[in-house]
N, C-alpha and C. Protein backbone atom coordinates (compact mmCIF):
# COMPACT_ATOMS: atom_id res chain seq x y z
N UNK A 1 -14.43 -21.80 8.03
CA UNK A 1 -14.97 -20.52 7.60
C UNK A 1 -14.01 -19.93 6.57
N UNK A 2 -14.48 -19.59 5.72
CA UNK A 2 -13.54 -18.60 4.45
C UNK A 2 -13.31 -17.85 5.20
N UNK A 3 -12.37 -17.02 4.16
CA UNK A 3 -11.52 -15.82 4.40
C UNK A 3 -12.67 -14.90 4.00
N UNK A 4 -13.31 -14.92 3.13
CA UNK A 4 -14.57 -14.00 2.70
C UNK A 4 -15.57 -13.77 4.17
N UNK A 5 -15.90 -15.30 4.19
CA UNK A 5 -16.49 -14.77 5.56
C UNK A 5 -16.24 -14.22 7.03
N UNK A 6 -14.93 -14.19 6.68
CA UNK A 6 -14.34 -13.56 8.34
C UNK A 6 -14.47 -12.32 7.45
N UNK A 7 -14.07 -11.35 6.47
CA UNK A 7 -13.91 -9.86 6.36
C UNK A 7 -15.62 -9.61 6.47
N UNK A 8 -16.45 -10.29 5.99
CA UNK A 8 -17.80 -9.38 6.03
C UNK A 8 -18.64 -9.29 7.43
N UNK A 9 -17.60 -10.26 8.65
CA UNK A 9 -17.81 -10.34 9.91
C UNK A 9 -17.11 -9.20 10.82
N UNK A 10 -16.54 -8.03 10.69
CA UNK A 10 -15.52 -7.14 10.68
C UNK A 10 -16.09 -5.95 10.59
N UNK A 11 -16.18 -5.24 12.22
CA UNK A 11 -16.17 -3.98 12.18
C UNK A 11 -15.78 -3.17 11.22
N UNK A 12 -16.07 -2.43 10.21
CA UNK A 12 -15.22 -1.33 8.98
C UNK A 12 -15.34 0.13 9.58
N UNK A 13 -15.43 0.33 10.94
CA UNK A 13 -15.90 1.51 10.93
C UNK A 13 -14.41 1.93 11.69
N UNK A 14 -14.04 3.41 11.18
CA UNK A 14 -13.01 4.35 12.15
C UNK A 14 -12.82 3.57 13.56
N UNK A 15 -13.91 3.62 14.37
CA UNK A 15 -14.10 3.49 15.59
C UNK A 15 -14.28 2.40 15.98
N UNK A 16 -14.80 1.24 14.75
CA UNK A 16 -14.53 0.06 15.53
C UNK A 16 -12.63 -0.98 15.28
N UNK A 17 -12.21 0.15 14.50
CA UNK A 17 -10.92 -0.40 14.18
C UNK A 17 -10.38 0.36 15.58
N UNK A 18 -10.43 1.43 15.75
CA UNK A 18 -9.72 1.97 17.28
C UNK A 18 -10.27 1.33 18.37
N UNK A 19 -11.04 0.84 18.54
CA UNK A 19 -11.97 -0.23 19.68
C UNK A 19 -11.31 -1.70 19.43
N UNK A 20 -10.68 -1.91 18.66
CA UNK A 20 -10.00 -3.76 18.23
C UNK A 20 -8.94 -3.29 18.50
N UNK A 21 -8.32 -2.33 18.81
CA UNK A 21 -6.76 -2.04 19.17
C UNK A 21 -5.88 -1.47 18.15
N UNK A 22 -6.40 -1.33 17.20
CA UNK A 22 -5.77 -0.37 15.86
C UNK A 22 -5.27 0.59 16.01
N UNK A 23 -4.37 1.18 17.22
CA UNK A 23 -3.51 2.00 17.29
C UNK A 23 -2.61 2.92 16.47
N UNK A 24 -2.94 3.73 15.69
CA UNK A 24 -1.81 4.49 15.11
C UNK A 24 -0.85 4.73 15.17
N UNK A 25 0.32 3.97 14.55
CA UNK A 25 1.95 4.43 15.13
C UNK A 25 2.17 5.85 14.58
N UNK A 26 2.04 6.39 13.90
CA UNK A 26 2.10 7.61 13.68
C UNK A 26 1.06 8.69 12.35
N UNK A 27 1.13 9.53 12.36
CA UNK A 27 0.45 10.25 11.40
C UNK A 27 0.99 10.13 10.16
N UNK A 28 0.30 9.51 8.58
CA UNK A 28 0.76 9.35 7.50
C UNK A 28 0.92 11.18 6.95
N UNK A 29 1.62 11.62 7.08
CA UNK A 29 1.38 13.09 6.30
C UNK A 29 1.57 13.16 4.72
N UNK A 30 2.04 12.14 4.36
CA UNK A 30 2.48 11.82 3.14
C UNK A 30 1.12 11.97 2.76
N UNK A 31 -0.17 11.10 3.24
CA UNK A 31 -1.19 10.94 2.83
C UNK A 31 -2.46 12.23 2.57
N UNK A 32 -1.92 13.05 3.45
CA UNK A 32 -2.69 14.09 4.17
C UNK A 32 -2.42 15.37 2.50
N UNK A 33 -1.12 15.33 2.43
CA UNK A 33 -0.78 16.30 1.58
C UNK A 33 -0.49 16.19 -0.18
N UNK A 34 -0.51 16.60 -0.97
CA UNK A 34 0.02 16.49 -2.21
C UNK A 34 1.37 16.28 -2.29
N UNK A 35 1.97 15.20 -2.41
CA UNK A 35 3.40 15.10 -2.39
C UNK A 35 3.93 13.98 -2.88
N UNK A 36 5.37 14.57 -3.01
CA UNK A 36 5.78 13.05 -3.70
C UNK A 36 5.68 11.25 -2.63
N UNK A 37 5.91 10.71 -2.83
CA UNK A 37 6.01 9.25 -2.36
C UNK A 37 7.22 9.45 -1.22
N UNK A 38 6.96 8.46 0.28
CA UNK A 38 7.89 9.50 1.01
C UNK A 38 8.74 8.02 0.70
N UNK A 39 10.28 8.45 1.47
CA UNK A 39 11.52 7.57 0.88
C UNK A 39 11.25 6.31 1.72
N UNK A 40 11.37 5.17 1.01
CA UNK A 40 11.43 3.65 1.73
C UNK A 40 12.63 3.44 3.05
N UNK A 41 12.62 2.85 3.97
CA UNK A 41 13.65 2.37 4.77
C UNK A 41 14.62 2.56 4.26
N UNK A 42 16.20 3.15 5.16
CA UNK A 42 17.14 3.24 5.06
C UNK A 42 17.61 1.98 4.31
N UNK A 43 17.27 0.53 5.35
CA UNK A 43 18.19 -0.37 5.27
C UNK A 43 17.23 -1.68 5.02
N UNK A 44 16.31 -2.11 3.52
CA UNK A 44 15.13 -2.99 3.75
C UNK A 44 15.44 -4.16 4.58
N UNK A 45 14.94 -4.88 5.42
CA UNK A 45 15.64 -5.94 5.83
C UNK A 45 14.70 -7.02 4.89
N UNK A 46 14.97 -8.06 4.77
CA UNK A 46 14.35 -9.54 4.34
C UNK A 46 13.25 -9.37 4.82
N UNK A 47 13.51 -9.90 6.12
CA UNK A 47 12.23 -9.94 6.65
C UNK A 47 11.11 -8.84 6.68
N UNK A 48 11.25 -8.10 6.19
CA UNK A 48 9.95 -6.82 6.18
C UNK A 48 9.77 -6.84 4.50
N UNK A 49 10.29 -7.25 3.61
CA UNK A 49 9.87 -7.34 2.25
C UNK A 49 8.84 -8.29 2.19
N UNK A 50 7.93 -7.72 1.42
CA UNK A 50 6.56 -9.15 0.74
C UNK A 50 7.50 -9.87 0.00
N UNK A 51 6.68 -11.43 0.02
CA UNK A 51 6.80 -12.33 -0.70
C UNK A 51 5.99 -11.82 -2.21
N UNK A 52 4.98 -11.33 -2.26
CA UNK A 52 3.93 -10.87 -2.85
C UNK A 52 3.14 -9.65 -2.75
N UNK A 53 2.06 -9.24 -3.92
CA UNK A 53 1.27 -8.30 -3.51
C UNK A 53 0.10 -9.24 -3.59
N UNK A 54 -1.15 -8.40 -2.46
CA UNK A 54 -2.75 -8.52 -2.64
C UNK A 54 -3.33 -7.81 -2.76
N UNK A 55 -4.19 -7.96 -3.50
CA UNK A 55 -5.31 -6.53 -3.49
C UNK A 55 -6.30 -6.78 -2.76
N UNK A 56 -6.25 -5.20 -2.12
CA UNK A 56 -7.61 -5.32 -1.35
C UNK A 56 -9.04 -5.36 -1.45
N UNK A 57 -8.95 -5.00 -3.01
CA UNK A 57 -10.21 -4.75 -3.56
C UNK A 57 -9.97 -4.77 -5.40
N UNK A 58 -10.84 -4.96 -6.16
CA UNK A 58 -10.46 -4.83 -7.65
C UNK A 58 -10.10 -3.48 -7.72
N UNK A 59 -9.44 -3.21 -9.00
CA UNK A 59 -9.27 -1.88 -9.17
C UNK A 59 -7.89 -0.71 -8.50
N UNK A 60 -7.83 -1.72 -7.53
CA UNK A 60 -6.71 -0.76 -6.82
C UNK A 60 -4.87 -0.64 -7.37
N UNK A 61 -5.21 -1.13 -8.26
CA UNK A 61 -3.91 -0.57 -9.20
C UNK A 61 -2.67 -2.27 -8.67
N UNK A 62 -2.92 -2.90 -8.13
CA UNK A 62 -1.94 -4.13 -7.63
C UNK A 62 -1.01 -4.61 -9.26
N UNK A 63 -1.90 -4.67 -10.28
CA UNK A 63 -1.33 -5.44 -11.34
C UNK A 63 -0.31 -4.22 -11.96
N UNK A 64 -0.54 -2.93 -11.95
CA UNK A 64 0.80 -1.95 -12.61
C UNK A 64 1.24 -1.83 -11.26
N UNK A 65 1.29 -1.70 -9.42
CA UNK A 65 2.28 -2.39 -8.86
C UNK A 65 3.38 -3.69 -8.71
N UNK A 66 2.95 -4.37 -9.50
CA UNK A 66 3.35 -5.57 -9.60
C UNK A 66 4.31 -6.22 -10.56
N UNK A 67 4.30 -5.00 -11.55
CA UNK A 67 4.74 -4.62 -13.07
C UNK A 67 5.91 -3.78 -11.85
N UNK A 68 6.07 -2.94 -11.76
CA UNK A 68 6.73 -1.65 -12.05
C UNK A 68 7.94 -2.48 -10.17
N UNK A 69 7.22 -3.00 -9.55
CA UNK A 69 8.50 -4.02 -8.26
C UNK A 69 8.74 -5.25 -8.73
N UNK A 70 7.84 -5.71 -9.79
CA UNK A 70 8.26 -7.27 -10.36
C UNK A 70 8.10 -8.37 -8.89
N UNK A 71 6.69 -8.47 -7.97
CA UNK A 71 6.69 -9.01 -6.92
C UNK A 71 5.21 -9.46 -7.48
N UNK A 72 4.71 -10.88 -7.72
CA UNK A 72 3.79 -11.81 -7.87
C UNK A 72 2.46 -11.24 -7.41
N UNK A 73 1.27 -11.37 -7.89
CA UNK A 73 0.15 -10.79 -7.34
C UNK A 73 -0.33 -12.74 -6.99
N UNK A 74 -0.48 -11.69 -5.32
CA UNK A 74 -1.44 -13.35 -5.53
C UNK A 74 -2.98 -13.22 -4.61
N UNK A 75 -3.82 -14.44 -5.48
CA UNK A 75 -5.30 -13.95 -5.31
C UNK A 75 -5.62 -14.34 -3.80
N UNK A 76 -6.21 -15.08 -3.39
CA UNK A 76 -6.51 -15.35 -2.01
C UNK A 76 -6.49 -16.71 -1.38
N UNK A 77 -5.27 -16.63 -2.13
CA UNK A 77 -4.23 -18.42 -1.46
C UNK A 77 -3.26 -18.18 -1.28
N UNK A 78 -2.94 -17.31 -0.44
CA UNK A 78 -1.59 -16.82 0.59
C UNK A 78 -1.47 -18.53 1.50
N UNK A 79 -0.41 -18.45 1.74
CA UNK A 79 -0.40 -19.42 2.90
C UNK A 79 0.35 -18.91 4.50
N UNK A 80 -0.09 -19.58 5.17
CA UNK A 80 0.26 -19.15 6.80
C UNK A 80 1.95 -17.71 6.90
N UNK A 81 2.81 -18.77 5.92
CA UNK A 81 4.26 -18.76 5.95
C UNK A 81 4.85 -17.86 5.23
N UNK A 82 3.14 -17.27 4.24
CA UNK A 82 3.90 -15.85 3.27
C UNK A 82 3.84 -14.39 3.85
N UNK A 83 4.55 -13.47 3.43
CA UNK A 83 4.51 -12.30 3.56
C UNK A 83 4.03 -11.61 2.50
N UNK A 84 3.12 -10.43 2.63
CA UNK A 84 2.58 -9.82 1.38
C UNK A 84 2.06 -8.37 1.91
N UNK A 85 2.06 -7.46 0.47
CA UNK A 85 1.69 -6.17 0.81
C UNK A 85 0.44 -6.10 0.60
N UNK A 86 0.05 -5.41 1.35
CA UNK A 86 -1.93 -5.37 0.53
C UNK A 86 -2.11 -4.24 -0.08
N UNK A 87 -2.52 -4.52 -0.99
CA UNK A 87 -2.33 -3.01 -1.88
C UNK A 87 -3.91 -2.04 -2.32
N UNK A 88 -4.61 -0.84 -1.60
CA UNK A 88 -5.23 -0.47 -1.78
C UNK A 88 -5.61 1.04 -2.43
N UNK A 89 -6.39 1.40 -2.81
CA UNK A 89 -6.96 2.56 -3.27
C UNK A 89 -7.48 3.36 -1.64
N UNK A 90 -7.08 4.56 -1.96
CA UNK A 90 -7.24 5.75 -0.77
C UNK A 90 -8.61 6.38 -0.78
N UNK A 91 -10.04 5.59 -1.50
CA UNK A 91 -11.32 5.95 -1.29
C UNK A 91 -11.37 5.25 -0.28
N UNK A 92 -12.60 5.55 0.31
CA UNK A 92 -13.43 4.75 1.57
C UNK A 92 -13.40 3.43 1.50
N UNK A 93 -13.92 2.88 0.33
CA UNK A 93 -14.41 1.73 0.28
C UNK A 93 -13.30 0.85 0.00
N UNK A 94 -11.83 0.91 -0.35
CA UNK A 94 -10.41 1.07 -0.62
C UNK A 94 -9.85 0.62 0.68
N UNK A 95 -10.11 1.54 1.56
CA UNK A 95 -9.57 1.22 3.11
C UNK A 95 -10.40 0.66 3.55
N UNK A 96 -11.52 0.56 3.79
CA UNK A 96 -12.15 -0.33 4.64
C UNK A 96 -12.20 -1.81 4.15
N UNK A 97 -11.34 -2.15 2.89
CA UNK A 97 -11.62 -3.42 1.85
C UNK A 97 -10.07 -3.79 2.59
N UNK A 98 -9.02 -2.78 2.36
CA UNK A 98 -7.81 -3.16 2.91
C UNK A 98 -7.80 -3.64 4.75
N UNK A 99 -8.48 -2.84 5.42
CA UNK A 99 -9.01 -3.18 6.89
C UNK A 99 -9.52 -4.29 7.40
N UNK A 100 -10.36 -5.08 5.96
CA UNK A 100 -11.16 -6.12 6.59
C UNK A 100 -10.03 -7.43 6.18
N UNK A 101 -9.13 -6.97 4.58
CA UNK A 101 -8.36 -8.27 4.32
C UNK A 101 -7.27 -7.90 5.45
N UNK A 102 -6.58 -7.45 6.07
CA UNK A 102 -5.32 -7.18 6.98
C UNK A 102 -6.25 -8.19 8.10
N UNK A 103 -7.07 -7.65 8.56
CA UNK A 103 -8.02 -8.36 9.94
C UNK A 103 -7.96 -9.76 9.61
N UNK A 104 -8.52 -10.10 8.39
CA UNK A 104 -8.62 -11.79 7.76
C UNK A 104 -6.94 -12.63 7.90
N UNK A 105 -6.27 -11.67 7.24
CA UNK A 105 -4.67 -12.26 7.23
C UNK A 105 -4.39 -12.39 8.29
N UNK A 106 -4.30 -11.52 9.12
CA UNK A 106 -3.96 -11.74 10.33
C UNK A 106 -4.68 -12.90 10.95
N UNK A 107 -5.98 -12.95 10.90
CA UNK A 107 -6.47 -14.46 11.60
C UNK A 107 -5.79 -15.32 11.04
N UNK A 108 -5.12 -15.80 10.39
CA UNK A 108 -4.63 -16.87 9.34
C UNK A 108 -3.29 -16.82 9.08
N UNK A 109 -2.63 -16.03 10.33
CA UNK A 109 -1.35 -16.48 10.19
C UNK A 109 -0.17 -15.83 9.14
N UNK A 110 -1.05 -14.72 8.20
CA UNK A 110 -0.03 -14.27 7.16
C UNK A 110 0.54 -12.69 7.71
N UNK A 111 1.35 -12.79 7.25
CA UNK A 111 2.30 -11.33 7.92
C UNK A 111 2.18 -10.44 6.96
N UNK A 112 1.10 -9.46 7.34
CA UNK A 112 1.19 -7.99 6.19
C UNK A 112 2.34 -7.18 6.52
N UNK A 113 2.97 -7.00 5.71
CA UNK A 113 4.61 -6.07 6.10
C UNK A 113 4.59 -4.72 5.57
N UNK A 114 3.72 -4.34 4.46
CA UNK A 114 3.16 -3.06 4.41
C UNK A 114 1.45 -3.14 3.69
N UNK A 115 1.27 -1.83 3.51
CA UNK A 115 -0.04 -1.15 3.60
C UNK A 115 0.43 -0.40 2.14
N UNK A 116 0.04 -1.11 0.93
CA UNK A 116 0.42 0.09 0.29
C UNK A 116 -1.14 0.79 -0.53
N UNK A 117 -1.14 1.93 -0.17
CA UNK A 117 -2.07 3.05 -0.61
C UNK A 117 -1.88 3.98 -1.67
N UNK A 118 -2.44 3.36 -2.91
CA UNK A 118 -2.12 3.90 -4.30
C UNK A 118 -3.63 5.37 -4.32
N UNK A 119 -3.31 6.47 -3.92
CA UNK A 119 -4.14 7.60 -4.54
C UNK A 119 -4.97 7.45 -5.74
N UNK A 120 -6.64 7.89 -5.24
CA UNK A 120 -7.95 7.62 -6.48
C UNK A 120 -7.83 8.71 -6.51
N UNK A 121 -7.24 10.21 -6.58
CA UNK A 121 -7.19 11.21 -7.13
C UNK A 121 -6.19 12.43 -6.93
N UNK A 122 -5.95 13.07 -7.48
CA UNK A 122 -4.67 14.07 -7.16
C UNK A 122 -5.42 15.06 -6.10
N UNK A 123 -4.45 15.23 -5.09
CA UNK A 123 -4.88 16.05 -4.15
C UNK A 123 -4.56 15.66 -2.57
N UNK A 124 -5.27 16.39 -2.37
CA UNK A 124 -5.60 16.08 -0.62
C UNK A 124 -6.69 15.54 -0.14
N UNK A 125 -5.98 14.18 0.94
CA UNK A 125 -7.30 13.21 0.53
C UNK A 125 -7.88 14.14 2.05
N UNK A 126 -9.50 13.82 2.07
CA UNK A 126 -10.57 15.04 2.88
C UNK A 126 -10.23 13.70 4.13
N UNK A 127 -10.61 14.63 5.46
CA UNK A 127 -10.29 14.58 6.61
C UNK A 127 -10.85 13.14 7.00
N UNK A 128 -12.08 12.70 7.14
CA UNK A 128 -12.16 11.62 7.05
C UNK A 128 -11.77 10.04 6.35
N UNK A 129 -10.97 10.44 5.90
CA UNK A 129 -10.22 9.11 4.96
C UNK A 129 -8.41 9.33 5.60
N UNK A 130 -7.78 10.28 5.72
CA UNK A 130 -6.74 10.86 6.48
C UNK A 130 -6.72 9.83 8.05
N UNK A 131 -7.63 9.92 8.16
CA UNK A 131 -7.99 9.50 10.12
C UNK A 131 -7.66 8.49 9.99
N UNK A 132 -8.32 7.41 9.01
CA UNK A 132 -8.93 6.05 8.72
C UNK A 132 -7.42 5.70 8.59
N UNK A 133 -6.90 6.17 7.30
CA UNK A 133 -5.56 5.86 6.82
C UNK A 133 -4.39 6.18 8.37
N UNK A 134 -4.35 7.05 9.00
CA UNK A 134 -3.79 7.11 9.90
C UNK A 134 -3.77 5.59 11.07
N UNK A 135 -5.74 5.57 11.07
CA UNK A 135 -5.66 4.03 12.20
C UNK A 135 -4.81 3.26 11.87
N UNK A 136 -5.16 2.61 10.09
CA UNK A 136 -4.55 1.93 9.65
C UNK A 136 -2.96 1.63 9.80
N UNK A 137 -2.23 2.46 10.02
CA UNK A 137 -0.65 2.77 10.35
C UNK A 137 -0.56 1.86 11.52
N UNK A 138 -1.20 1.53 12.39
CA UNK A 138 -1.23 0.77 13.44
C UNK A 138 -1.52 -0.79 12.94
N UNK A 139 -1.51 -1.32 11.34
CA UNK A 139 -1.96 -2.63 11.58
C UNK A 139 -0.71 -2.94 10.58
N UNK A 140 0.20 -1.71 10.07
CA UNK A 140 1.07 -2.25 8.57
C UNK A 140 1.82 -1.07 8.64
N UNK A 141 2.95 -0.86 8.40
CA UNK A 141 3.54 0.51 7.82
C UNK A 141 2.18 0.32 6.22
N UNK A 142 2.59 2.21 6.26
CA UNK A 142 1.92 2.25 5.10
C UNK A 142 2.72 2.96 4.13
N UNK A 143 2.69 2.59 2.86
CA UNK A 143 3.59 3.48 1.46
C UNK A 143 2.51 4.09 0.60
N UNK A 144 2.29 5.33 0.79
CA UNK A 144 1.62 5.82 -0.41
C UNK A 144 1.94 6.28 -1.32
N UNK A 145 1.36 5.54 -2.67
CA UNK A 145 1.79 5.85 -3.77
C UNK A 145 1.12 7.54 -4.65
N UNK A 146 1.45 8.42 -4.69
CA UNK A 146 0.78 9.33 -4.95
C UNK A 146 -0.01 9.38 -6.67
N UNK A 147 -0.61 10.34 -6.54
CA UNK A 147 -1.15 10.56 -7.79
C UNK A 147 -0.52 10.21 -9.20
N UNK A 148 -0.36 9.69 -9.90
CA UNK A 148 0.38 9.53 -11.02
C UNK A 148 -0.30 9.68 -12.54
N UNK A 149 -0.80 10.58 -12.94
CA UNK A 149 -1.40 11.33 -14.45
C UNK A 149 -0.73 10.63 -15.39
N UNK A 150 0.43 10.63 -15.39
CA UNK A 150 0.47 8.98 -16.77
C UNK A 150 0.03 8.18 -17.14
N UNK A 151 0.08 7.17 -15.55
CA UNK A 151 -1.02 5.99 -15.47
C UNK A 151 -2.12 6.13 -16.10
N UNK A 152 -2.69 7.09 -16.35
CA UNK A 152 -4.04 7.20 -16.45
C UNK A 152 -4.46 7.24 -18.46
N UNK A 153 -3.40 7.59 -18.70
CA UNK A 153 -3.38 6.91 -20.49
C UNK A 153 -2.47 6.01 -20.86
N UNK A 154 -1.61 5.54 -20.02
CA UNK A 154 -0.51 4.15 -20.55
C UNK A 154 -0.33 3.03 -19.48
N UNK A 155 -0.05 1.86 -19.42
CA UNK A 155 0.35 1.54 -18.26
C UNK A 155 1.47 1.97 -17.61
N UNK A 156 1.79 1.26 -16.46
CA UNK A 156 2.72 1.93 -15.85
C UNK A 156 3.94 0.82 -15.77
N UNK A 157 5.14 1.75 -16.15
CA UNK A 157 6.35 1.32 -16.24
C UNK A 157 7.20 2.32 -15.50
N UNK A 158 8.52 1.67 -15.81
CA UNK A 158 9.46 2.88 -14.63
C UNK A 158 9.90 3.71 -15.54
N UNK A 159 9.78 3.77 -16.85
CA UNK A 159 9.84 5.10 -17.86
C UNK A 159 8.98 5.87 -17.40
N UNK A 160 7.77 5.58 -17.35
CA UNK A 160 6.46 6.68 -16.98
C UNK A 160 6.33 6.91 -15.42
N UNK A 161 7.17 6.20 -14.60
CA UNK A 161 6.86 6.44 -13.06
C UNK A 161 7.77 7.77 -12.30
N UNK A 162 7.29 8.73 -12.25
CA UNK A 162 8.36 8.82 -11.14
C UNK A 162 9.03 8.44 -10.45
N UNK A 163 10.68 9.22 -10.38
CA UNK A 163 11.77 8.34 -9.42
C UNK A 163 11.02 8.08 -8.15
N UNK A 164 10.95 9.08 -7.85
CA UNK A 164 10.47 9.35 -5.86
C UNK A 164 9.73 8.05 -5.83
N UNK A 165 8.64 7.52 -6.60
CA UNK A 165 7.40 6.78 -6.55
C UNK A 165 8.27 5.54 -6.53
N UNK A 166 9.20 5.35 -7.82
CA UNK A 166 10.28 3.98 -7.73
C UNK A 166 10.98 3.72 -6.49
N UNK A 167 11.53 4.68 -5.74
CA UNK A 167 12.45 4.91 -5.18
C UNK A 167 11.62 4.35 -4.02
N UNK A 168 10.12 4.68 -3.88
CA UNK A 168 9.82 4.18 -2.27
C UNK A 168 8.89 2.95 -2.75
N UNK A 169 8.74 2.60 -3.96
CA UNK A 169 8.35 1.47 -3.96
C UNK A 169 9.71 0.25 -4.02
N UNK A 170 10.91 1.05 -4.14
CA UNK A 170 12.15 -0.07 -3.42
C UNK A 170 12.08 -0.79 -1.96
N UNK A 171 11.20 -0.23 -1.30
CA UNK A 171 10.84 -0.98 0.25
C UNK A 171 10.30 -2.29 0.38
N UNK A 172 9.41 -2.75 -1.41
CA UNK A 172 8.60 -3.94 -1.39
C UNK A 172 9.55 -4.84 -1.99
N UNK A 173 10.61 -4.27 -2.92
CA UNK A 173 11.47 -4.93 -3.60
C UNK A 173 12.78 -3.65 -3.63
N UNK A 174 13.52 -4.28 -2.97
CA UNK A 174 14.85 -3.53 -2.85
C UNK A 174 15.67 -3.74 -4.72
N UNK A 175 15.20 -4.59 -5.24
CA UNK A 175 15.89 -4.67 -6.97
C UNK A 175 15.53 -3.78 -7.38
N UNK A 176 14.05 -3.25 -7.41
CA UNK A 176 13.46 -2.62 -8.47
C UNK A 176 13.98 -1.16 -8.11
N UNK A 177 14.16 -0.61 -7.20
CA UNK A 177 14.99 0.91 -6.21
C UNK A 177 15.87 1.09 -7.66
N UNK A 178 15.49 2.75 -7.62
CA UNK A 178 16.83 3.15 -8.87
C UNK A 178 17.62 3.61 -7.73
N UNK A 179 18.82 3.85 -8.86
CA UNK A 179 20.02 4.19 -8.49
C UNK A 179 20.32 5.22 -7.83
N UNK A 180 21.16 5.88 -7.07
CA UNK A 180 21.01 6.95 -6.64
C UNK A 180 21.35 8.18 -8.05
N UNK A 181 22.58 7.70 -8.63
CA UNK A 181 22.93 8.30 -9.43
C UNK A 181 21.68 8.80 -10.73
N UNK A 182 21.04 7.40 -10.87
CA UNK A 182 19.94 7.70 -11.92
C UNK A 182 19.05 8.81 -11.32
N UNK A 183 18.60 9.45 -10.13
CA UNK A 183 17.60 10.09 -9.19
C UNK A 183 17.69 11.33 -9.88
N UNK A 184 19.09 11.28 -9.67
CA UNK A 184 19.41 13.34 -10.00
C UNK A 184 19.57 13.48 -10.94
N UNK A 185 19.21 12.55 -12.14
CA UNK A 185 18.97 13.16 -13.62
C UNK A 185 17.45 12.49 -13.97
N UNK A 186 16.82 12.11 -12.76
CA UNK A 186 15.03 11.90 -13.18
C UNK A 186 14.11 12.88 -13.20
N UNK A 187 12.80 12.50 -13.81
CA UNK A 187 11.85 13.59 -14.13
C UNK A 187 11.53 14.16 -12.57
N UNK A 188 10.59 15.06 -12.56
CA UNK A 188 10.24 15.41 -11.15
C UNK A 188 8.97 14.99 -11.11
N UNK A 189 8.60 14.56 -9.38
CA UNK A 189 7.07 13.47 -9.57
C UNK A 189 6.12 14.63 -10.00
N UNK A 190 5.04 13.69 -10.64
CA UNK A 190 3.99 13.94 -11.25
C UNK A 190 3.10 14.40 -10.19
C-alpha cells in the first residue's frame, strides 16, 4: 500500500485524532496569539534534529524553510532510518494534510521530530484551528513560524527573516541559529 493510500485512509477530524490517542502535551500559545516565534530548545540534541524537511502539502512554505536552515527537502522517499520535520501551513486543510502525513510516517517507521507550522496569515489563528494545532502537539513538538510580510514580495533569506524566527528555527538546524550577540542589534519580528 502507498503512503498516499494510508493518509486518505485517516481520520482528519479534531476528534478522530483525540480518539487515535493524539494527546496534547501542551497548549501551543505561540499559535493562539500574534507573536514572535517562541525560542528553540535550550540544548538541541542530535537526535531531535531532522535529517530533512517534508511538506505536508504544496504551498506550505518548506522550500524558503529549507533555504533560510539549509536542511534538504525531501519528497516522499524518506526511508525507515530518517528523521524529518513536516512542515505545514496553519489553514485547515494545512493541518489536517500535516495529520494524515505524521499518521503515514509513523506507520513506516520515520521519526517526525518536529511539527513545523508556518502562519497563512497575520493574526490570531480562530478557535478551531488553535484546538487542532494544540492535538497535534501530541504527535511532534510544534515550531511556529509566525507571520512574515517580507516573504510575501522577496524570498526568504536571513536578511529578510526575523532574528526571533532564525533563532527558533535553530531547533531544526542548530548552524543556521544566530548569534547571541548578532540578536541585540536585529530588526524586531515582523
Amino acid at each position: 500500500m502507498s503512503l498516499r493510500d494510508k493518509w486518505s485512509k485517516k481520520d482528519t477530524t479534531a476528534a478522530g485524532a483525540l480518539s487515535a490517542g493524539w494527546i496534547a502535551a501542551g497548549t501551543p500559545a505561540e499559535a493562539a496569539e500574534e507573536t514572535a516565534a517562541p525560542a528553540p530548545p535550550a540544548a538541541a540534541e542530535s537526535s531531535t534534529t531532522p535529517d530533512a524537511l517534508m511538506a505536508a502539502h504544496g504551498g506550505c512554505g518548506v522550500t524558503a524553510l529549507s533555504t533560510l536552515t539549509r536542511l534538504p527537502e525531501l519528497k516522499r522517499d524518506a526511508a525507515p532510518d530518517d528523521r524529518v520535520a513536516v512542515v505545514a501551513r496553519s489553514h485547515l486543510t494545512g493541518l489536517h494534510e500535516a495529520q494524515n502525513l505524521i499518521r503515514g510516517l509513523d506507520d513506516l517507521g520515520i521519526v517526525v521530530t518536529h511539527l513545523v507550522v508556518v502562519a497563512d496569515a497575520p493574526g490570531r489563528l480562530p478557535k478551531p484551528l488553535a484546538h487542532l494545532l494544540e492535538v497535534l502537539t501530541g504527535a511532534a513538538p510544534v515550531l511556529w513560524v509566525p507571520w512574515v510580510e517580507a516573504w510575501r514580495l522577496a524570498p526568504a533569506t536571513p536578511s529578510n527573516t526575523p532574528k526571533s524566527v532564525m533563532k527558533a528555527l535553530g531547533a531544526l538546524n542548530p548552524a543556521t541559529a544566530p548569534a547571541a550577540d548578532a540578536e541585540a542589534t536585529g530588526t524586531s519580528p515582523a
